[in-house]
Protein backbone atom coordinates (compact mmCIF):
# COMPACT_ATOMS: atom_id res chain seq x y z
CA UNK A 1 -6.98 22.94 -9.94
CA UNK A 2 -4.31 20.54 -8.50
CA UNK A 3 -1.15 22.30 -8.44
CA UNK A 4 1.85 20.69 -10.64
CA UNK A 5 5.42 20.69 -9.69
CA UNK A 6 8.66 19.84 -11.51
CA UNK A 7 10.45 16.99 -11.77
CA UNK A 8 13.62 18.61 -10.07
CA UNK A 9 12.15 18.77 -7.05
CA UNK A 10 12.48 14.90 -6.51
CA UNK A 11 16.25 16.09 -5.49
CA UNK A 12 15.44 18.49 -2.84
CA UNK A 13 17.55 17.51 0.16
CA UNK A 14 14.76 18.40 2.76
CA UNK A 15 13.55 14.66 1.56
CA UNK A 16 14.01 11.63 2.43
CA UNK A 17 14.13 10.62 -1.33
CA UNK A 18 17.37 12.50 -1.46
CA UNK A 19 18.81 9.73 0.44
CA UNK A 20 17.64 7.03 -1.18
CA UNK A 21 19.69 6.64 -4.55
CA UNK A 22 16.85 8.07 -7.86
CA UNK A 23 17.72 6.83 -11.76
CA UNK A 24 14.83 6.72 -14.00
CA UNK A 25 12.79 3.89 -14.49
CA UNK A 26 12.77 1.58 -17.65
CA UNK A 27 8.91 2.06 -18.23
CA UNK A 28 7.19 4.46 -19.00
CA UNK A 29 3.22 4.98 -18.23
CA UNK A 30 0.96 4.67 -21.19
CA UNK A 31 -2.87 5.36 -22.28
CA UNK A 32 -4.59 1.95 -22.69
CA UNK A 33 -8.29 1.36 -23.67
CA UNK A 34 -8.03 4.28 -25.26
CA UNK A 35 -12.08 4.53 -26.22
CA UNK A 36 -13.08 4.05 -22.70
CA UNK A 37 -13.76 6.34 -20.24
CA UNK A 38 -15.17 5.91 -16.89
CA UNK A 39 -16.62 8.07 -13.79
CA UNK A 40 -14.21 8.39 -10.98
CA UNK A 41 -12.28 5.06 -11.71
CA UNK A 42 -11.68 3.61 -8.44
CA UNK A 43 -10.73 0.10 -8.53
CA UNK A 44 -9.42 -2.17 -10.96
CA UNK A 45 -9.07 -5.34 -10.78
CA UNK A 46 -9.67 -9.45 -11.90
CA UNK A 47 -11.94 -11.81 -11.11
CA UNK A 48 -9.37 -14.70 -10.48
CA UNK A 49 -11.52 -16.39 -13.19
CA UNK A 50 -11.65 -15.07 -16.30
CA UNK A 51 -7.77 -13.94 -17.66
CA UNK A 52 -9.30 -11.53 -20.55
CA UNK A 53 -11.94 -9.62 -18.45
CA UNK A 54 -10.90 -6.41 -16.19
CA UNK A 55 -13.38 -5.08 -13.69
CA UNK A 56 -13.32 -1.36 -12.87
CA UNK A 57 -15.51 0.12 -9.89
CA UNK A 58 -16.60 3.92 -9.80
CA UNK A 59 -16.88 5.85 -7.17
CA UNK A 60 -20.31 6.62 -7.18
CA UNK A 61 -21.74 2.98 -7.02
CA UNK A 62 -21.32 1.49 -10.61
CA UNK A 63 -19.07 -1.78 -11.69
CA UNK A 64 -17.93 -2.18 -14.88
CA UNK A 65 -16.39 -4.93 -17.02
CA UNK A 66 -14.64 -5.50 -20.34
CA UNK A 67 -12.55 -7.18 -22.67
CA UNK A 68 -8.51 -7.07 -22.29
CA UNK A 69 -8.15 -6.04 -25.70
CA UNK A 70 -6.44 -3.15 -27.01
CA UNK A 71 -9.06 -2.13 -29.08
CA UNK A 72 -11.78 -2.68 -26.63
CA UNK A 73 -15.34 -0.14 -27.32
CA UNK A 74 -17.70 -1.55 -24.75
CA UNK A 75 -18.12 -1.66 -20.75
CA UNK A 76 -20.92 -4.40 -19.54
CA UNK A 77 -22.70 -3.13 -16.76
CA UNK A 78 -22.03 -5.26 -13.51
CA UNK A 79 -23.62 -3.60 -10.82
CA UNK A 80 -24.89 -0.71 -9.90
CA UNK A 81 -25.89 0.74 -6.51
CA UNK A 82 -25.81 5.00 -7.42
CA UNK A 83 -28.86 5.24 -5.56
CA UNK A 84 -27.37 4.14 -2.50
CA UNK A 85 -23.77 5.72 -2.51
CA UNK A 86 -23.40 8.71 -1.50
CA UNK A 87 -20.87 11.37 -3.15
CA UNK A 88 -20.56 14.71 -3.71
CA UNK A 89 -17.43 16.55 -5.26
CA UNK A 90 -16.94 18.26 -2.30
CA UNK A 91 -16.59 15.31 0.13
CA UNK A 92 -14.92 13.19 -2.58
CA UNK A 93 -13.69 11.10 -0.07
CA UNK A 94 -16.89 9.12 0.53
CA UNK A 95 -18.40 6.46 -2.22
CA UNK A 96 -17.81 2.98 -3.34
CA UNK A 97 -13.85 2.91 -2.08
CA UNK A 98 -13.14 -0.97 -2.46
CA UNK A 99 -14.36 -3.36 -4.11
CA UNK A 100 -12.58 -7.87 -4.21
CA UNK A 101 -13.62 -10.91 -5.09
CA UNK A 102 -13.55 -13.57 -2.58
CA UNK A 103 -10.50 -15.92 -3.56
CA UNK A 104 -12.92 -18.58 -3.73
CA UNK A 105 -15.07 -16.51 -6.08
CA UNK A 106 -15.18 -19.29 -8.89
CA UNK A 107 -16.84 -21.80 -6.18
CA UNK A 108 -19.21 -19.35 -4.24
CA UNK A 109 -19.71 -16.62 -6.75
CA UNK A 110 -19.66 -14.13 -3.35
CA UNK A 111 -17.92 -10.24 -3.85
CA UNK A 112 -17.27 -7.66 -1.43
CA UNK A 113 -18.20 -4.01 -1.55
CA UNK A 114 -16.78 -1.09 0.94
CA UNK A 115 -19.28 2.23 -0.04
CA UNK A 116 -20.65 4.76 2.13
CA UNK A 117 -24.06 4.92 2.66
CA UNK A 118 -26.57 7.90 1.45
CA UNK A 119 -28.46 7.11 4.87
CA UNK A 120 -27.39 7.62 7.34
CA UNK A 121 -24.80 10.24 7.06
CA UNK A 122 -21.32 9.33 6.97
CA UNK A 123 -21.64 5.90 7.53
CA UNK A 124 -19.29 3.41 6.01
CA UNK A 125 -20.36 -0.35 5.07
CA UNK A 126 -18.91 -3.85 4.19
CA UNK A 127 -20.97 -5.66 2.14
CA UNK A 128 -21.20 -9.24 0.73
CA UNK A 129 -23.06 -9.85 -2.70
CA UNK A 130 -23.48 -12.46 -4.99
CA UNK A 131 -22.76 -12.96 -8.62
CA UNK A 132 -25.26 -15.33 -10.25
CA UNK A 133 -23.68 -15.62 -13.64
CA UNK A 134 -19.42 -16.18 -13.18
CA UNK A 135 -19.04 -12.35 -12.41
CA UNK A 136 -21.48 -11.19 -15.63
CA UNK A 137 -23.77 -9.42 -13.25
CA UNK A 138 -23.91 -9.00 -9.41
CA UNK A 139 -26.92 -9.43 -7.79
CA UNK A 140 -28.04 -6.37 -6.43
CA UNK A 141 -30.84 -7.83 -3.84
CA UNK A 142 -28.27 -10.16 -2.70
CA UNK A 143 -27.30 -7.76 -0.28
CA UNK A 144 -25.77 -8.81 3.37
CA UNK A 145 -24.52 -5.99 5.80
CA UNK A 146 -21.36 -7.74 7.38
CA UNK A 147 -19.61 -3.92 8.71
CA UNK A 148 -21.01 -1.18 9.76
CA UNK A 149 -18.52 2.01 11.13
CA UNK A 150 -19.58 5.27 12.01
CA UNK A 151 -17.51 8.23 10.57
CA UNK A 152 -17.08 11.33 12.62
CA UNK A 153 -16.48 13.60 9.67
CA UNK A 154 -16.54 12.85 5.61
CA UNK A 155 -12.90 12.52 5.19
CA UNK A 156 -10.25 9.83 6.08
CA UNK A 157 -12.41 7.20 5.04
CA UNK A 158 -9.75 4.75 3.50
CA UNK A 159 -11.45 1.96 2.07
CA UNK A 160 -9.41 -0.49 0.36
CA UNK A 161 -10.44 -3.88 0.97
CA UNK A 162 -8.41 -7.15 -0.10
CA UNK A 163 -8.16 -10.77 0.72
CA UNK A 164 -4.90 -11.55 2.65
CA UNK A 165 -2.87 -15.00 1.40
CA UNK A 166 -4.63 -16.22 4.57
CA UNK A 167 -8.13 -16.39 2.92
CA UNK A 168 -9.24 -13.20 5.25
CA UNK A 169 -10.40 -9.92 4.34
CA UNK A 170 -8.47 -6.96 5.19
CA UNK A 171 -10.16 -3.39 5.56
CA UNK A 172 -8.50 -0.64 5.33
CA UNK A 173 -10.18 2.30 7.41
CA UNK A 174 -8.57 6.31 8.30
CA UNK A 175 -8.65 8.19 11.28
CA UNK A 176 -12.84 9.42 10.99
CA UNK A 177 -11.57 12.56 9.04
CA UNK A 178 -11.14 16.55 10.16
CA UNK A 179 -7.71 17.22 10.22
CA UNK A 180 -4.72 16.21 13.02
CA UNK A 181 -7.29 13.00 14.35
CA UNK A 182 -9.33 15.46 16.86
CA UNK A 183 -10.43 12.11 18.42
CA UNK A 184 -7.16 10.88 19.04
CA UNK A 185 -8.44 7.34 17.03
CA UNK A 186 -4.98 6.54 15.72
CA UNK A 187 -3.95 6.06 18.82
CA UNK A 188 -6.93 4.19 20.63
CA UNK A 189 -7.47 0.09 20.03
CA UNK A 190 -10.64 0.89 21.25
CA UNK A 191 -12.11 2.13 18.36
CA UNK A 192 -11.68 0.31 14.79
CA UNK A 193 -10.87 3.64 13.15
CA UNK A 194 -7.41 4.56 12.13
CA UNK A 195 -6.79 0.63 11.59
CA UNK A 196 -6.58 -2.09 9.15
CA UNK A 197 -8.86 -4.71 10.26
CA UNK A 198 -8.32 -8.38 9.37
CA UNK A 199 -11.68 -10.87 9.91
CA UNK A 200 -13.05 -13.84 8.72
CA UNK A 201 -15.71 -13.97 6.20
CA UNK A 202 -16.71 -17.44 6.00
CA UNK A 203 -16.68 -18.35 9.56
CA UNK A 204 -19.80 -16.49 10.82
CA UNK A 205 -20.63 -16.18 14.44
CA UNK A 206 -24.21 -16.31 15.73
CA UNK A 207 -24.33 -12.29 16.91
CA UNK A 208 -22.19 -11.26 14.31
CA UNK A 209 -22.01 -11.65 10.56
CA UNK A 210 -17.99 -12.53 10.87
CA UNK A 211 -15.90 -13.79 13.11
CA UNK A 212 -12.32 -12.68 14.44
CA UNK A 213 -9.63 -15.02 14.07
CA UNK A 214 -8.11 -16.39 16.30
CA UNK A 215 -4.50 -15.41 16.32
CA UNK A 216 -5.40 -11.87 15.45
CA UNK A 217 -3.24 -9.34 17.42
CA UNK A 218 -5.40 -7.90 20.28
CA UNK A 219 -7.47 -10.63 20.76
CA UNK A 220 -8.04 -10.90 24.35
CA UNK A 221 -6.55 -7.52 24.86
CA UNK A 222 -9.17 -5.77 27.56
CA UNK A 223 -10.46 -2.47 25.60
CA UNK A 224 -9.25 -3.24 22.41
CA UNK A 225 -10.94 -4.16 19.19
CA UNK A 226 -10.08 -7.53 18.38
CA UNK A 227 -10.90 -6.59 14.46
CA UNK A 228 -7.76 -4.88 14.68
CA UNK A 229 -4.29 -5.90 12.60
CA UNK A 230 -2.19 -2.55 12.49
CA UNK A 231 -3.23 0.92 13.87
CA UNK A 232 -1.55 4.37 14.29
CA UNK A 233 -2.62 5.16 10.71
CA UNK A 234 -4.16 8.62 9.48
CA UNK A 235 -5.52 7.27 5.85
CA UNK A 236 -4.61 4.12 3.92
CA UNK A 237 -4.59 4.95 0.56
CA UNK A 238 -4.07 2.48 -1.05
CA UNK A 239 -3.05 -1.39 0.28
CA UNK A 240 -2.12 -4.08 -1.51
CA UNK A 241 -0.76 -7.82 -1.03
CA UNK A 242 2.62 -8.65 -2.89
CA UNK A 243 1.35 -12.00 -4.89
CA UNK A 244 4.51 -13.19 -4.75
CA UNK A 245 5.56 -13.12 -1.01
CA UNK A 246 2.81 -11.95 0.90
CA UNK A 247 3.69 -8.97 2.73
CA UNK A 248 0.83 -5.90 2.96
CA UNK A 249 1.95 -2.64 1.62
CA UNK A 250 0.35 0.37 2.68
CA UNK A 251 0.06 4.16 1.48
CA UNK A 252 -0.54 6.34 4.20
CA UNK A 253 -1.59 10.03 3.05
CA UNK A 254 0.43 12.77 5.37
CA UNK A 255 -1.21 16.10 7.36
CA UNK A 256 1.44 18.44 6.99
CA UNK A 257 4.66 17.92 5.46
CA UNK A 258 5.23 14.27 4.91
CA UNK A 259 4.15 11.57 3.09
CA UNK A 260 4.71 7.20 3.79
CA UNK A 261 4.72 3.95 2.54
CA UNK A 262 4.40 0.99 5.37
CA UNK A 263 5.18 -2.68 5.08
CA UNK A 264 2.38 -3.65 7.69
CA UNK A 265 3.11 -6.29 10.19
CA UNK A 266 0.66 -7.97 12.17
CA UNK A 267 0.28 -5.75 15.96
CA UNK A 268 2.14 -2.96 14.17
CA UNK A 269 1.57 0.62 15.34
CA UNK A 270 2.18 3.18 12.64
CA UNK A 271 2.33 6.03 14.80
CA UNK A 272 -0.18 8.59 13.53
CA UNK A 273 -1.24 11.19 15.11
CA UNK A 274 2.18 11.11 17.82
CA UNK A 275 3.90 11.20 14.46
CA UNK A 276 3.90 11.97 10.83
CA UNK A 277 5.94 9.41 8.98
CA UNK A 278 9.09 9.70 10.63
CA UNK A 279 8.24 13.48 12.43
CA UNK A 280 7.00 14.18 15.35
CA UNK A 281 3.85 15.58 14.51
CA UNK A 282 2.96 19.22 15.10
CA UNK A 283 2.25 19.46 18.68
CA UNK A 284 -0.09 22.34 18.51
CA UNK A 285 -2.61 19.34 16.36
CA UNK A 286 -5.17 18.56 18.23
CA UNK A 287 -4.40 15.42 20.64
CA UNK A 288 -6.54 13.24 23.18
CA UNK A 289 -5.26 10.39 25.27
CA UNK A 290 -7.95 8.14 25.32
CA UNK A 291 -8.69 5.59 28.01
CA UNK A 292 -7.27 1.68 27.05
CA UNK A 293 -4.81 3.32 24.08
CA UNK A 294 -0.92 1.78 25.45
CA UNK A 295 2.11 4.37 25.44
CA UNK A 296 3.33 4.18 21.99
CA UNK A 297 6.37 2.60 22.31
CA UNK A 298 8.09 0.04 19.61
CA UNK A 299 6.40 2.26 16.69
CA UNK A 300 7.15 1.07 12.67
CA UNK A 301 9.27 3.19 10.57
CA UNK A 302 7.80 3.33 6.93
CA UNK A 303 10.04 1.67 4.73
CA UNK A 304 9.80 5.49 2.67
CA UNK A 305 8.51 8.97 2.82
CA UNK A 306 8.92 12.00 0.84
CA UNK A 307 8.53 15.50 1.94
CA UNK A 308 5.48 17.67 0.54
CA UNK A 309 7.68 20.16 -1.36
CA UNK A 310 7.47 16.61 -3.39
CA UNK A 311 3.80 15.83 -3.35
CA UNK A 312 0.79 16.28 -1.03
CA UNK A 313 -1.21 13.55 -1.42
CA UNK A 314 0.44 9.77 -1.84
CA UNK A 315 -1.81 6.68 -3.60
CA UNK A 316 -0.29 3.79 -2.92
CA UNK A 317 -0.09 0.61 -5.70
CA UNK A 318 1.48 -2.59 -6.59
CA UNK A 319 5.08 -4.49 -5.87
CA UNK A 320 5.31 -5.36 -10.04
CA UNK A 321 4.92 -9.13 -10.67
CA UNK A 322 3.69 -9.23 -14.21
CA UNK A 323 5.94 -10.71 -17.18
CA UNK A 324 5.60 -7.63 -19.84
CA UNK A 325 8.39 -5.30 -17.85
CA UNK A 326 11.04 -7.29 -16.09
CA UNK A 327 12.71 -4.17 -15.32
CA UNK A 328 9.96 -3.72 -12.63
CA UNK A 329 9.62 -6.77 -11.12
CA UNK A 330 9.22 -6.75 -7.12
CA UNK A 331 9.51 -2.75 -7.54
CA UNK A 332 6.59 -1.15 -5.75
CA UNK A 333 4.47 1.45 -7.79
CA UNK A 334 2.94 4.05 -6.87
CA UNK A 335 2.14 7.74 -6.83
CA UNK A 336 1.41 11.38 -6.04
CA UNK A 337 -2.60 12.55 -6.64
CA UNK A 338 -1.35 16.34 -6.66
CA UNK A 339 1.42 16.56 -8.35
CA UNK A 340 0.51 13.36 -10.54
CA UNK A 341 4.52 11.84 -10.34
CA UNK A 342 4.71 8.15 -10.28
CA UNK A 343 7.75 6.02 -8.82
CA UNK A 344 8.80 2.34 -8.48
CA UNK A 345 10.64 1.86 -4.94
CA UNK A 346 12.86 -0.84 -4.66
CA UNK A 347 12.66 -2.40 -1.71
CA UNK A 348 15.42 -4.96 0.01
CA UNK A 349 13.98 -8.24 1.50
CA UNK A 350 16.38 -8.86 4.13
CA UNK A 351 17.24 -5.48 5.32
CA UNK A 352 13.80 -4.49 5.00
CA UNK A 353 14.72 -1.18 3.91
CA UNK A 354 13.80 0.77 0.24
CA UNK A 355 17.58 0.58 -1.87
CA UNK A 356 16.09 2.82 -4.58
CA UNK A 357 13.43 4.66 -6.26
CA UNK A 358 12.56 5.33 -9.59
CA UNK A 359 10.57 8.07 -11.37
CA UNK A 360 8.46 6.75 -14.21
CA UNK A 361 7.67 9.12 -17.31
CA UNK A 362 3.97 9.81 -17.32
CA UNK A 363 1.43 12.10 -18.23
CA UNK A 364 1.29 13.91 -14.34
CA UNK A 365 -2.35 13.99 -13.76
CA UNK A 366 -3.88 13.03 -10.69
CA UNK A 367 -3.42 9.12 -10.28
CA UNK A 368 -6.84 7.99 -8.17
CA UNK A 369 -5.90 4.62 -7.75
CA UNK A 370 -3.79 1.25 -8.97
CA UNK A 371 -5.12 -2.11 -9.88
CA UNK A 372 -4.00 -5.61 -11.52
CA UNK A 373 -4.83 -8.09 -13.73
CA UNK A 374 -5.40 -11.56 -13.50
CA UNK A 375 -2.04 -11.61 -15.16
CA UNK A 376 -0.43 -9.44 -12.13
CA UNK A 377 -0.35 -6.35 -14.89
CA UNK A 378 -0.08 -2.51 -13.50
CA UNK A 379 -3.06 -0.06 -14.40
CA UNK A 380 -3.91 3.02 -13.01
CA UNK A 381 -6.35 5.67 -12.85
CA UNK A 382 -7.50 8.93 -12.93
CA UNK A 383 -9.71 11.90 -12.06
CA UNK A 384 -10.50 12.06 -15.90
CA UNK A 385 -11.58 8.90 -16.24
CA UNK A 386 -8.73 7.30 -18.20
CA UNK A 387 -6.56 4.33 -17.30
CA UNK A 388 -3.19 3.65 -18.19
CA UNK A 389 -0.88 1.27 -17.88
CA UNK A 390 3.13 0.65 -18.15
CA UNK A 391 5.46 -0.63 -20.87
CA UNK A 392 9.49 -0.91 -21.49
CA UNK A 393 10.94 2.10 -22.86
């Protein structure tokens, strides 16, 4: 059982949210389809099509879609792939982890999967499949391998995948798992883990089933991965693109005491495992100095951390851009999975610093995971199944 801690400790000094000015939020989270229930809601999200449909993954290989109705009773089955995912409570970190429609999804009908594959062990895919019918069904024998990355352990798998603004895919992958990156792969552009990975879907190259683009950071760089977009990361969970201006946010789940949010920035280095979120990181961890990995010098601050006498385990969401709370708008939510608090951080454009951050009332279970709507509205999930949304106080 998840340990639950009170609200007062949001004004412990020993965190950085004590320096960061805290007044509630004007929302509140609510239940919403209240007579559905799912298994391990992972993803929610649109289509880019269809305004009144929501799509919900699970993370044991099943999609899901309904009606954006209040009173909605049904799911329509979508896709399902159970046979081929592999999970098990106790490596809950493997699964179906992402799921997006390409942004061009109306034209080619094509969808992208990130799972983990029953065989072999602890190996992580990207996979393109087709809908047939405008997102009704997805075509299970439509099937095309385009990423295949070997995981070293079961946990620190990331998995969020999203198109960019750009028209590419971004992948969000951990460390390979274990604890304090044993491999030293936060560190090391030659290996894709610890990274978000930006490629091109629709330019295909003939020995591989993407290509790189061009202007992509490391590109040229001898020993480096030139998938690679940002690195020095221990476990992305989650990223998503601000609709409105662009920019990548990124949650990145701490290892001993503290816990980040990232604006990423193309070449950025994150600093995981030399350090924590703003800490040095315990030097008794575990630490290799691999071959072709540069000095870390130059390293990103997170734009926000908090301290674990906070929460343990961060989920990252959505800068607000919906029209049913303007109170939130360009606030970034997001949340704790152990202690189940939610905030919205308020983040300043040109300083490029967070001004403010809000606690939102909610029902403090944990929160798996954040999604939209076609109409850019805020849902979230959790380990029971349930999803819930936001309105206005």
């Amino acid at each position: 059982m998840h340990r639950l801690l009170p609200a007062l400790l949001l004004a412990l000094p020993c965190s950085a949210l004590a320096e960061v000015p805290e007044t509630p939020a004007a929302v509140k989270a609510v239940r919403v389809f209240e007579e559905l229930r799912f298994d391990r809601p992972i993803v929610v999200t649109h289509d880019g099509v269809h305004a009144d449909r929501i799509y919900v993954a699970e993370q044991k290989g099943r999609i899901v879609s309904f009606e954006k109705k209040p009173d909605v009773e049904e799911t329509h089955e979508v896709l399902d792939i159970r046979a081929k995912v592999a999970y098990a409570d106790k490596m809950n970190e493997e699964g179906l982890l992402g799921f997006a429609f390409h942004p061009k999804f109306a034209e080619n009908g094509l969808v992208f999967l990130y799972y983990t594959l029953k065989d072999p062990k602890h190996t992580s895919v990207v996979c393109e499949f087709t809908s047939p019918d405008g997102g009704k069904t997805i075509d299970p024998a439509s099937e095309k391998e385009i990423l295949r990355i070997e995981q070293p352990f079961w946990n620190h798998n990331g998995g969020t995948i999203a198109f960019g603004p750009d028209g590419h895919l971004y992948v969000g992958l951990g460390d390979g798992g274990s604890g304090g990156d044993p491999k030293g792969n936060g560190q090391n552009l030659a290996t894709l883990l610890g990274s978000i990975l930006r490629i091109d879907v629709d330019r295909r190259t003939e020995d591989a089933k993407y290509s790189v683009p061009k202007d992509n950071p490391f590109v040229g760089r001898k020993g480096a991965r030139p998938e690679i977009w940002a690195y020095g990361l221990r476990n992305v969970w989650r990223m998503s693109f601000d609709r409105e201006t662009g920019r990548l946010w990124a949650a990145d789940v701490g290892q001993n005491l503290w816990e980040e949010i990232n604006v990423i920035e193309k070449g950025g280095n994150y600093g995981w495992n030399v350090r924590e979120a703003l800490h040095p990181f315990n030097p008794k961890a575990p630490k290799v100095e691999p071959k072709n990995t540069p000095t870390p010098k130059g390293l990103i601050d997170p734009v926000f951390e908090y301290h674990h006498d906070v929460g343990k385990s961060i989920t990252g969401g959505y800068v607000y851009r919906g029209k049913a709370m303007p109170s939130l708008v360009g606030q970034y939510v997001y949340a704790d999975y152990v202690t189940g608090l939610i905030w919205a951080l308020e983040y300043d454009e040109k300083s490029g610093k967070a001004v403010a951050n809000h606690p939102i009332e909610g029902p403090k279970l944990p929160v798996m995971s954040f999604g939209e709507d076609a109409a850019g509205e805020l849902y979230f999930t959790t380990t029971f199944g349930l999803l819930y949304g936001f309105e206005e106080k």
